[in-house]
Protein backbone atom coordinates (compact mmCIF):
# COMPACT_ATOMS: atom_id res chain seq x y z
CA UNK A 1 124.65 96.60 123.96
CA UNK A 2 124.88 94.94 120.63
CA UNK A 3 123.25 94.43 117.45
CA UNK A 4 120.18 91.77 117.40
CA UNK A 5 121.35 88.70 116.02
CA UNK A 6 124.96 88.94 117.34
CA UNK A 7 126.53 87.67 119.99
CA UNK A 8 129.04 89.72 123.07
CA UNK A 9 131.12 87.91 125.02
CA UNK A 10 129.31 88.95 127.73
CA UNK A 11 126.14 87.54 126.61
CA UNK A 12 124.80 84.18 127.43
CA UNK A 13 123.44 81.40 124.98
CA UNK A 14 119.37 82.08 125.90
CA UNK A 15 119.93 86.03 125.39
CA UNK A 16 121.77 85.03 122.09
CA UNK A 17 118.70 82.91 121.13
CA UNK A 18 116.35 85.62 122.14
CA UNK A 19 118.08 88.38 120.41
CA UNK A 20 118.98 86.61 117.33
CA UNK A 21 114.54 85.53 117.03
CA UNK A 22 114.19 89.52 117.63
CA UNK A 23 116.06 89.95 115.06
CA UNK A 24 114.81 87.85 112.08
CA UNK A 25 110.85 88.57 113.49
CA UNK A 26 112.16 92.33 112.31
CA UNK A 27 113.61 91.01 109.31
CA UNK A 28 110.67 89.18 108.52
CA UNK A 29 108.17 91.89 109.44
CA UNK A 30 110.21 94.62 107.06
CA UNK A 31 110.36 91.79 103.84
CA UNK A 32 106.72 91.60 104.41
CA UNK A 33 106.00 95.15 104.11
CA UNK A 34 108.27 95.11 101.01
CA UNK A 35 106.10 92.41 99.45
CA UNK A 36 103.21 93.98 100.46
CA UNK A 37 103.91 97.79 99.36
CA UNK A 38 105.16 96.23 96.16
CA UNK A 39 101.62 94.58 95.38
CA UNK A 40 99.83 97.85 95.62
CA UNK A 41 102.29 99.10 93.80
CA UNK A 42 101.67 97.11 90.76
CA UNK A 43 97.86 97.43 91.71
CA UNK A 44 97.85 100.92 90.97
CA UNK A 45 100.12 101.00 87.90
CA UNK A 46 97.62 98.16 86.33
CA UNK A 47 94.64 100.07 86.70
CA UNK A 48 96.57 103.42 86.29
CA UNK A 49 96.86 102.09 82.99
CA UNK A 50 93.16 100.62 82.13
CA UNK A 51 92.51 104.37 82.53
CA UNK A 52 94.98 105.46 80.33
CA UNK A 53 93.52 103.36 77.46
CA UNK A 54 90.01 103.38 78.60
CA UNK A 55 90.07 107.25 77.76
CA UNK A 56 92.38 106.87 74.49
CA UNK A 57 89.64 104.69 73.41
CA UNK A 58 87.03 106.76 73.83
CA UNK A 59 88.70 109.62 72.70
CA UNK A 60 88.93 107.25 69.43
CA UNK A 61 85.46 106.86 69.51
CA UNK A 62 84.94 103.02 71.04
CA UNK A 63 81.58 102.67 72.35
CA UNK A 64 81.60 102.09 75.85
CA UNK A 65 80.62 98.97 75.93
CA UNK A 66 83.68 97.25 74.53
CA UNK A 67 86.17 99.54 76.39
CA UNK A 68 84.47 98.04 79.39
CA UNK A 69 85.10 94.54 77.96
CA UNK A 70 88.42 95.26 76.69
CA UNK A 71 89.91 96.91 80.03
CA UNK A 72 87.46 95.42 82.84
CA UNK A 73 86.43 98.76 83.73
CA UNK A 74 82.48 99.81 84.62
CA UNK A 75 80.80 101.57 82.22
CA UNK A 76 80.30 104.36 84.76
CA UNK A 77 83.77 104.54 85.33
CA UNK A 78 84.17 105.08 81.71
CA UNK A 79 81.98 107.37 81.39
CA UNK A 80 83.57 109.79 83.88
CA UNK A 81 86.68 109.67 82.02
């Protein structure tokens, strides 16, 4: 048996056709993960760091109000911090 995508001597041109779509449906379905895993990702770092300075700020003494306004956080998630 061979790799998807390539072609055997053996093989003829409809099993070539068909192995080469299984092939780049895989490709396809792994570059969307990738793009997708990446997102979240980023997702999480970004509000990672709205934490980060949500709590310096208060530790500085920022009313909660404008941390909320400055970092789009809630006010009762600024609160908990």
């Amino acid at each position: 048996m061979c790799m998807p995508g390539t072609a055997s001597p053996n093989m003829d041109r409809a099993e070539y056709e068909e192995s080469l779509k299984i092939f780049w449906d895989f490709s396809n379905v792994l570059s969307t993960a990738e793009r997708k895993g990446r997102a979240e990702g980023r997702a999480e770092g970004e509000r990672d760091e709205k934490l980060r300075n949500a709590k310096n700020l208060k530790t500085l003494g920022v009313d909660v109000e404008t941390i909320s306004k400055a970092t789009g956080l809630t006010k009762e998630e600024i609160e908990s911090l």
